[in-house]
PDB file of N, CA and C in Angstrom:
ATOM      1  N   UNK A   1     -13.083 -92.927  60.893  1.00  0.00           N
ATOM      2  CA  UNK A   1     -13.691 -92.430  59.689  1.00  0.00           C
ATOM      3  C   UNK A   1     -14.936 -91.615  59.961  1.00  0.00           C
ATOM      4  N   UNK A   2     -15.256 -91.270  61.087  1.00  0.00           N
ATOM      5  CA  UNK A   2     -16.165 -90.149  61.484  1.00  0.00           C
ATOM      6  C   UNK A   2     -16.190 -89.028  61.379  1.00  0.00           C
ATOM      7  N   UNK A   3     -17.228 -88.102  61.420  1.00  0.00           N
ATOM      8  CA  UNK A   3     -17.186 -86.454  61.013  1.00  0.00           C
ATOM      9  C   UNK A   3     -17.931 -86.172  61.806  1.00  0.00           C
ATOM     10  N   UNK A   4     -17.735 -85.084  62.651  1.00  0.00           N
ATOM     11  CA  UNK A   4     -18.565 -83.813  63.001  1.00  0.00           C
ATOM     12  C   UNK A   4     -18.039 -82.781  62.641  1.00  0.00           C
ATOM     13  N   UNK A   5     -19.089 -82.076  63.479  1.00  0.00           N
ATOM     14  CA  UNK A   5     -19.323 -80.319  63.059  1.00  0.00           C
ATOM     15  C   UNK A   5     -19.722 -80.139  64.190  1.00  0.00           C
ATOM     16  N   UNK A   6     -19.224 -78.894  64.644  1.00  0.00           N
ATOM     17  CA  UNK A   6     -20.067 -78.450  65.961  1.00  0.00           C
ATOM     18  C   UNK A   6     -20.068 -77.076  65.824  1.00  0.00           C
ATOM     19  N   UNK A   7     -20.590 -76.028  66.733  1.00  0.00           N
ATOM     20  CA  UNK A   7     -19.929 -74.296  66.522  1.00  0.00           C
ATOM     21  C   UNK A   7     -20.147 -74.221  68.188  1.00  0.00           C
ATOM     22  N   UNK A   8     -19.151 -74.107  68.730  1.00  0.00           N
ATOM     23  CA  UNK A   8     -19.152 -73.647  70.364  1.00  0.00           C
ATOM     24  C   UNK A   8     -18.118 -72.620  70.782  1.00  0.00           C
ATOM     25  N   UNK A   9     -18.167 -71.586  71.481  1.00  0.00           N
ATOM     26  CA  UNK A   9     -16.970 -70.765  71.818  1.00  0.00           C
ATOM     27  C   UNK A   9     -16.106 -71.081  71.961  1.00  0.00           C
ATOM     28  N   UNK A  10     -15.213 -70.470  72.383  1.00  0.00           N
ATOM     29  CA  UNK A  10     -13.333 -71.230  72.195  1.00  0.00           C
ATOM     30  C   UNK A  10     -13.187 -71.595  74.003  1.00  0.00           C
ATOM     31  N   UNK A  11     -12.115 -72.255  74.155  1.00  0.00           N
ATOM     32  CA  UNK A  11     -11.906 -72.579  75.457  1.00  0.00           C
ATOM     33  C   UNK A  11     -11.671 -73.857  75.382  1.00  0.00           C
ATOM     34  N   UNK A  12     -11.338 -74.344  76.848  1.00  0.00           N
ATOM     35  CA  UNK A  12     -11.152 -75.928  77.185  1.00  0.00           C
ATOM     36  C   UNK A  12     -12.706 -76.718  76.881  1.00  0.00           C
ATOM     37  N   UNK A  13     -12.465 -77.577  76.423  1.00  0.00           N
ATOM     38  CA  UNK A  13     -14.131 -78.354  75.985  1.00  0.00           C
ATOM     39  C   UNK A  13     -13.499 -80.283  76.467  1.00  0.00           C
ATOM     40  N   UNK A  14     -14.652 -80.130  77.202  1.00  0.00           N
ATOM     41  CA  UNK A  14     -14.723 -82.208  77.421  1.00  0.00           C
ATOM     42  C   UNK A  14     -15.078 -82.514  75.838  1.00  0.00           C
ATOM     43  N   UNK A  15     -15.187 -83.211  75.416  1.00  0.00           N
ATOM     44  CA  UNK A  15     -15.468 -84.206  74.168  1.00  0.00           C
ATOM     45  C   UNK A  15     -16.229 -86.021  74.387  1.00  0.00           C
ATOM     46  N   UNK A  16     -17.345 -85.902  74.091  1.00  0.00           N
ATOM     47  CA  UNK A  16     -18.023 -87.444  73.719  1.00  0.00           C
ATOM     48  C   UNK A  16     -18.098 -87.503  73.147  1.00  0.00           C
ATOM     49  N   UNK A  17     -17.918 -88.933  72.364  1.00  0.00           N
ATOM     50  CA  UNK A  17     -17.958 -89.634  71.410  1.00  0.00           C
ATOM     51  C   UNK A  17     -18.714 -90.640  71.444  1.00  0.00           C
ATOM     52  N   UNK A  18     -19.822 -91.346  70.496  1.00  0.00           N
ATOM     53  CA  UNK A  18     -20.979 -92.169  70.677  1.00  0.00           C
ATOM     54  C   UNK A  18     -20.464 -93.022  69.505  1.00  0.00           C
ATOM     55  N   UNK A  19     -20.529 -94.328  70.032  1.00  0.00           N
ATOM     56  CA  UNK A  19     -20.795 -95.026  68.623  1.00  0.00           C
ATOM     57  C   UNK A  19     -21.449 -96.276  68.788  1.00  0.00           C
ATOM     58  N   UNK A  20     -23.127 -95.858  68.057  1.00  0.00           N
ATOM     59  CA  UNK A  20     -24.011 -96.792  68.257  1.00  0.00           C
ATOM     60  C   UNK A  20     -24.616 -97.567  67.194  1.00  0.00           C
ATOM     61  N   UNK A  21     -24.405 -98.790  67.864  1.00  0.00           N
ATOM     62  CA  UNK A  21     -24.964-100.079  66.718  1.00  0.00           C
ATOM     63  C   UNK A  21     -25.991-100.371  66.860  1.00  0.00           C
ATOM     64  N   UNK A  22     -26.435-100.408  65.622  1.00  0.00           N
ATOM     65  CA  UNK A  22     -28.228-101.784  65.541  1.00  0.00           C
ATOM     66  C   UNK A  22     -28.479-102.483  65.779  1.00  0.00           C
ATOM     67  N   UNK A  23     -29.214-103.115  67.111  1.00  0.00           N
ATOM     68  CA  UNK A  23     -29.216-104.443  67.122  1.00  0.00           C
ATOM     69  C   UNK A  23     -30.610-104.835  67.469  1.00  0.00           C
ATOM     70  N   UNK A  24     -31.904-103.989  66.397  1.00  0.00           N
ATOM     71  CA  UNK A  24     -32.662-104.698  66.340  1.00  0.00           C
ATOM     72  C   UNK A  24     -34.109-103.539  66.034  1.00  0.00           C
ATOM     73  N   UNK A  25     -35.218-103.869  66.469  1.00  0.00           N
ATOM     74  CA  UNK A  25     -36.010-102.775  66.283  1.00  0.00           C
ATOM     75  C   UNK A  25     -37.090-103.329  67.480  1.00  0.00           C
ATOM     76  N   UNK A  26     -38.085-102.340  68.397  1.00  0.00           N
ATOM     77  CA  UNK A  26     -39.298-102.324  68.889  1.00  0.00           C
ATOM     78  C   UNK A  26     -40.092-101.632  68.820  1.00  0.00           C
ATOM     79  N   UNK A  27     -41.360-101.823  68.984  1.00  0.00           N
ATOM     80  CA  UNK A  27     -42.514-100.785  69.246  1.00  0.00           C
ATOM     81  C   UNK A  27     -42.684 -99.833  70.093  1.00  0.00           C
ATOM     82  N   UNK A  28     -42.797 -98.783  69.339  1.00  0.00           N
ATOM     83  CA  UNK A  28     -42.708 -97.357  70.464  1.00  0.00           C
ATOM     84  C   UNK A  28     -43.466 -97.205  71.739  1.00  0.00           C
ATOM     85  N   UNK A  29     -45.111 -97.493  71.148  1.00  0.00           N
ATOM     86  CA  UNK A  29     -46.051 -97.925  72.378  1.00  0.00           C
ATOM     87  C   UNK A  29     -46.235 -99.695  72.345  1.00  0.00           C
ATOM     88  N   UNK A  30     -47.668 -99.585  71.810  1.00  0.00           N
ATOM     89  CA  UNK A  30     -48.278-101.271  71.964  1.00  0.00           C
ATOM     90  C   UNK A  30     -47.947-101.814  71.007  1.00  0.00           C
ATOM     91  N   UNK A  31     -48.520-102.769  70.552  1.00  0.00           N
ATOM     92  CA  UNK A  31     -48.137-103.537  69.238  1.00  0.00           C
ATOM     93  C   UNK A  31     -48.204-103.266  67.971  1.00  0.00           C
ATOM     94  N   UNK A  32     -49.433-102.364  67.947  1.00  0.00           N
ATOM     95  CA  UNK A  32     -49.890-101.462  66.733  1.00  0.00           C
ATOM     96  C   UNK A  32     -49.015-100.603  66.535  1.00  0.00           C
ATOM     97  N   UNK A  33     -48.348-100.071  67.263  1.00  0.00           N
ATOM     98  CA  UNK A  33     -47.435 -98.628  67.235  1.00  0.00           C
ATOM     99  C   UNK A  33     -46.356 -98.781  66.506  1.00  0.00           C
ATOM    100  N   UNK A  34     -45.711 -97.713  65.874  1.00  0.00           N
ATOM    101  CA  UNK A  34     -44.530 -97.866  64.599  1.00  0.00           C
ATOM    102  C   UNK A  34     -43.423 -98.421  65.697  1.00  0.00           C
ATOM    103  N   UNK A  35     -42.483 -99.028  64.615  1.00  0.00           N
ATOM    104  CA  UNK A  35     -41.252 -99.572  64.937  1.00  0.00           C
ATOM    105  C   UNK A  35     -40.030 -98.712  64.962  1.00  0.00           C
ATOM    106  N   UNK A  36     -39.408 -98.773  66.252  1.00  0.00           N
ATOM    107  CA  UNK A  36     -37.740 -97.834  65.896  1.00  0.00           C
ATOM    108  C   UNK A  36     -37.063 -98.332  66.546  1.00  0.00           C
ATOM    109  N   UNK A  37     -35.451 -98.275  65.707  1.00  0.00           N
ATOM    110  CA  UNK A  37     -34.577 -98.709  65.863  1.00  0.00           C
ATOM    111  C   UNK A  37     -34.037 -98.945  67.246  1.00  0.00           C
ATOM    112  N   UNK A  38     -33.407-100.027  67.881  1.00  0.00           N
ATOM    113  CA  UNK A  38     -32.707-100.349  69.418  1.00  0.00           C
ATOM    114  C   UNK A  38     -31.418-100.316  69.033  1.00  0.00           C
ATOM    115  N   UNK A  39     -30.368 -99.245  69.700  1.00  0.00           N
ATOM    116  CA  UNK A  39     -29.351 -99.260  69.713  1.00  0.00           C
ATOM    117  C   UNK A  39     -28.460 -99.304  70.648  1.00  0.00           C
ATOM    118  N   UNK A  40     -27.392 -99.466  70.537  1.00  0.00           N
ATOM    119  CA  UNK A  40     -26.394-100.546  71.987  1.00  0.00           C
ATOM    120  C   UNK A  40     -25.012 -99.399  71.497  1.00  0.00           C
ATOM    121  N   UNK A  41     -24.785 -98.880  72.537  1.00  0.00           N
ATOM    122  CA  UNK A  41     -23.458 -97.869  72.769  1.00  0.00           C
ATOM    123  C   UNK A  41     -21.836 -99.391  72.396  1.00  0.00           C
ATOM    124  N   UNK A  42     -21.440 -98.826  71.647  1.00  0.00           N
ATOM    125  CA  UNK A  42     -20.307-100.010  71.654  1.00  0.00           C
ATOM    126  C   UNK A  42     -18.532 -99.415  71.991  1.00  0.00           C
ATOM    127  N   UNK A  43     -18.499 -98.136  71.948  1.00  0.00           N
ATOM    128  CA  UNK A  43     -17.714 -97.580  72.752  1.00  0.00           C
ATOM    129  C   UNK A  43     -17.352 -97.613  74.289  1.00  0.00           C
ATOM    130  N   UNK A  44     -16.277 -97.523  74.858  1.00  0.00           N
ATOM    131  CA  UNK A  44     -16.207 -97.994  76.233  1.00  0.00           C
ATOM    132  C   UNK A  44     -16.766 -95.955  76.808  1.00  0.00           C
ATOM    133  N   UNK A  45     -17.121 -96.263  78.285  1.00  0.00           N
ATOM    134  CA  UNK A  45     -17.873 -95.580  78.962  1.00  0.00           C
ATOM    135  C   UNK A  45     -16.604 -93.987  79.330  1.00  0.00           C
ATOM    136  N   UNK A  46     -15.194 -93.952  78.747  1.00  0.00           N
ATOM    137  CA  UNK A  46     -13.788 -93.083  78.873  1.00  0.00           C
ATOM    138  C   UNK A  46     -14.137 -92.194  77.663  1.00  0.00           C
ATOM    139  N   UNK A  47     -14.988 -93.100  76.956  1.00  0.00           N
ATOM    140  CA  UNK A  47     -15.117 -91.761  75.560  1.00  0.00           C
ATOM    141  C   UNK A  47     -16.510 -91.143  75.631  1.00  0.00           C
ATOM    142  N   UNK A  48     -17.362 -91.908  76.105  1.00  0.00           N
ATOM    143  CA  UNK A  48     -18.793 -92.017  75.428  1.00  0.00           C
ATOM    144  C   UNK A  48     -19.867 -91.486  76.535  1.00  0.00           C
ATOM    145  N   UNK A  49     -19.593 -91.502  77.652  1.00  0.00           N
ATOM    146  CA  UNK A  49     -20.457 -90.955  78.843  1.00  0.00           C
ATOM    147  C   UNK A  49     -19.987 -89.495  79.520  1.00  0.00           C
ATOM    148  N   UNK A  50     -20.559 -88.625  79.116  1.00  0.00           N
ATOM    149  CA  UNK A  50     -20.289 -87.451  79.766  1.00  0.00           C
ATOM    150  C   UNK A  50     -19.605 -87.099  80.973  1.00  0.00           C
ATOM    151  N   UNK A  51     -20.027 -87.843  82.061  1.00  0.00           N
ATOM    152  CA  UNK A  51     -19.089 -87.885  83.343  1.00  0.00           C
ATOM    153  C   UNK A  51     -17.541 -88.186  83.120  1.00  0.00           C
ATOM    154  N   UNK A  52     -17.748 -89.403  82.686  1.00  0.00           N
ATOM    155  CA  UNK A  52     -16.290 -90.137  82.628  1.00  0.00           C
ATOM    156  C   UNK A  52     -15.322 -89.794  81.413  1.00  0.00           C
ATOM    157  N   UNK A  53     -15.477 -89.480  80.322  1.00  0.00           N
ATOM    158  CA  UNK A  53     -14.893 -89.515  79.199  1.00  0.00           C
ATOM    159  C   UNK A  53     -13.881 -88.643  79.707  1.00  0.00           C
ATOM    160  N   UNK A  54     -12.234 -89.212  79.274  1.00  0.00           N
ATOM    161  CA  UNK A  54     -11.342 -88.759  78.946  1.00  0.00           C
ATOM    162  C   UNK A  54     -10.636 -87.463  77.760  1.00  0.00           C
ATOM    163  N   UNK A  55     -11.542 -87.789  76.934  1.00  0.00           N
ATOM    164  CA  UNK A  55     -11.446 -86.339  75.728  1.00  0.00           C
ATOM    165  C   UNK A  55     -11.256 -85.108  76.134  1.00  0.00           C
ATOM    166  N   UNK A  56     -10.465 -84.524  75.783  1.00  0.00           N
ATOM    167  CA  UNK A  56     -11.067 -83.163  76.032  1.00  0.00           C
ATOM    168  C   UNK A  56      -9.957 -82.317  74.836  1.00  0.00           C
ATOM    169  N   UNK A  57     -10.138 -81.195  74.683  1.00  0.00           N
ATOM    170  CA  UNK A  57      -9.662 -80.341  73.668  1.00  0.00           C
ATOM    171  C   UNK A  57      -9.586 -78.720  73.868  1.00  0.00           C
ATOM    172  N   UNK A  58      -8.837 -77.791  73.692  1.00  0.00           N
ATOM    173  CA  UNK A  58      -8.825 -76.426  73.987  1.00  0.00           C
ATOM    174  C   UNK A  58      -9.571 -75.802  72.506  1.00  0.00           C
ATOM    175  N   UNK A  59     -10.446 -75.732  72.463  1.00  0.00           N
ATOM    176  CA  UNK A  59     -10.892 -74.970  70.915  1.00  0.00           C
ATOM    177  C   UNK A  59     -10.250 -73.266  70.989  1.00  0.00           C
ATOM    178  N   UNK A  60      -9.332 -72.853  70.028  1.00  0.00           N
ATOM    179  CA  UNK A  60      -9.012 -71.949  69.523  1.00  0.00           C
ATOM    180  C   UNK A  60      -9.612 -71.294  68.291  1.00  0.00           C
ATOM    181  N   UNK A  61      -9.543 -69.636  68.078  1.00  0.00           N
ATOM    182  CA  UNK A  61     -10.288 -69.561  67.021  1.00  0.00           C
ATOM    183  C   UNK A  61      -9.420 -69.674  65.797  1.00  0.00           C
ATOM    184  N   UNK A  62      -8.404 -70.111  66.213  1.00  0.00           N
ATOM    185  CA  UNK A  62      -7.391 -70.473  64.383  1.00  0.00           C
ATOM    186  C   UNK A  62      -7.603 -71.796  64.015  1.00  0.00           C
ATOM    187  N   UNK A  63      -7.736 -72.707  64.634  1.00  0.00           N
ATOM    188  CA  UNK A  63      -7.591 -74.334  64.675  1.00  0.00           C
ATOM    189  C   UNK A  63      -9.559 -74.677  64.655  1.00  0.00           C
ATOM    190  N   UNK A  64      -9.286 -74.923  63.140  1.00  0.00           N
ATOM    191  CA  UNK A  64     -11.045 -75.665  62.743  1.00  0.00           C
ATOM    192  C   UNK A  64     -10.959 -77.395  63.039  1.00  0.00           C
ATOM    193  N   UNK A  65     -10.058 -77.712  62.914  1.00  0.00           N
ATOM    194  CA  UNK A  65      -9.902 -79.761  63.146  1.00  0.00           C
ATOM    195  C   UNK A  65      -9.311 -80.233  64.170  1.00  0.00           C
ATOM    196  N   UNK A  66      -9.805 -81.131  64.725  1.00  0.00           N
ATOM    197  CA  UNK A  66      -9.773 -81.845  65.821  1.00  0.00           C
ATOM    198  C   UNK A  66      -9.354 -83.142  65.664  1.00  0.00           C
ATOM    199  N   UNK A  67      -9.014 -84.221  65.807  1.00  0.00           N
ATOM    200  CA  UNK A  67      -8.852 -85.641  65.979  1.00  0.00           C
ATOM    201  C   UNK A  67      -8.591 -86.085  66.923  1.00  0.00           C
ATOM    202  N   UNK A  68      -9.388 -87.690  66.873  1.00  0.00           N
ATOM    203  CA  UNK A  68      -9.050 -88.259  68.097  1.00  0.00           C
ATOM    204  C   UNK A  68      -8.821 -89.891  68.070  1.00  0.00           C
ATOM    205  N   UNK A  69      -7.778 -90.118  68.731  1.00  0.00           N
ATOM    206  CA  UNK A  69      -7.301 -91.551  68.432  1.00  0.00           C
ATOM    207  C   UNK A  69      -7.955 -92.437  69.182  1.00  0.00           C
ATOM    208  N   UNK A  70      -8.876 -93.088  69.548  1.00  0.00           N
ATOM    209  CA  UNK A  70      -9.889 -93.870  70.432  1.00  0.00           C
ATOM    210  C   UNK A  70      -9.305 -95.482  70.284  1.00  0.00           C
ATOM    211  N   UNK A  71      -8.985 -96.126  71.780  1.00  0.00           N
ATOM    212  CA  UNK A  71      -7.868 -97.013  71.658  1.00  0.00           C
ATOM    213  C   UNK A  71      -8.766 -97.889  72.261  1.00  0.00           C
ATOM    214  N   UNK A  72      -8.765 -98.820  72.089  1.00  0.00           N
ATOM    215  CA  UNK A  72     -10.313-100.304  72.844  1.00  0.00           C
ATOM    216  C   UNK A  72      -9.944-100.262  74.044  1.00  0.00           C
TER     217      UNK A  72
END
């Protein structure tokens, strides 16, 4: 149930996919310092890490949609 958008020239393209959960919040600097979100990659490392990911796709300039079936 995800969406992107991207605009990149046509050709063979790798593809990552991120999908990151909340699991909590810390302080940016010291204690005083604002709080932001800690997030944990929950995708396996075939979709989600640039090196390794399996994805990939030929972008043409007739074909605007893409899908991808991401299997655990």
């Amino acid at each position: 149930g995800g969406r992107y958008r991207v605009d990149v020239a046509p050709g063979p393209k790798k593809v990552v996919i991120e999908g990151l959960e909340n699991i909590g919040e810390r302080h940016v600097g010291g204690p005083e310092s604002p709080l932001a979100p800690v997030e944990k990659q929950y995708l396996p490392s075939r979709y989600s890490d640039r090196l390794m990911t399996e994805l990939t796709c030929d972008i043409s300039s007739g074909k605007a949609e893409y899908d991808f079936l991401l299997k655990k």
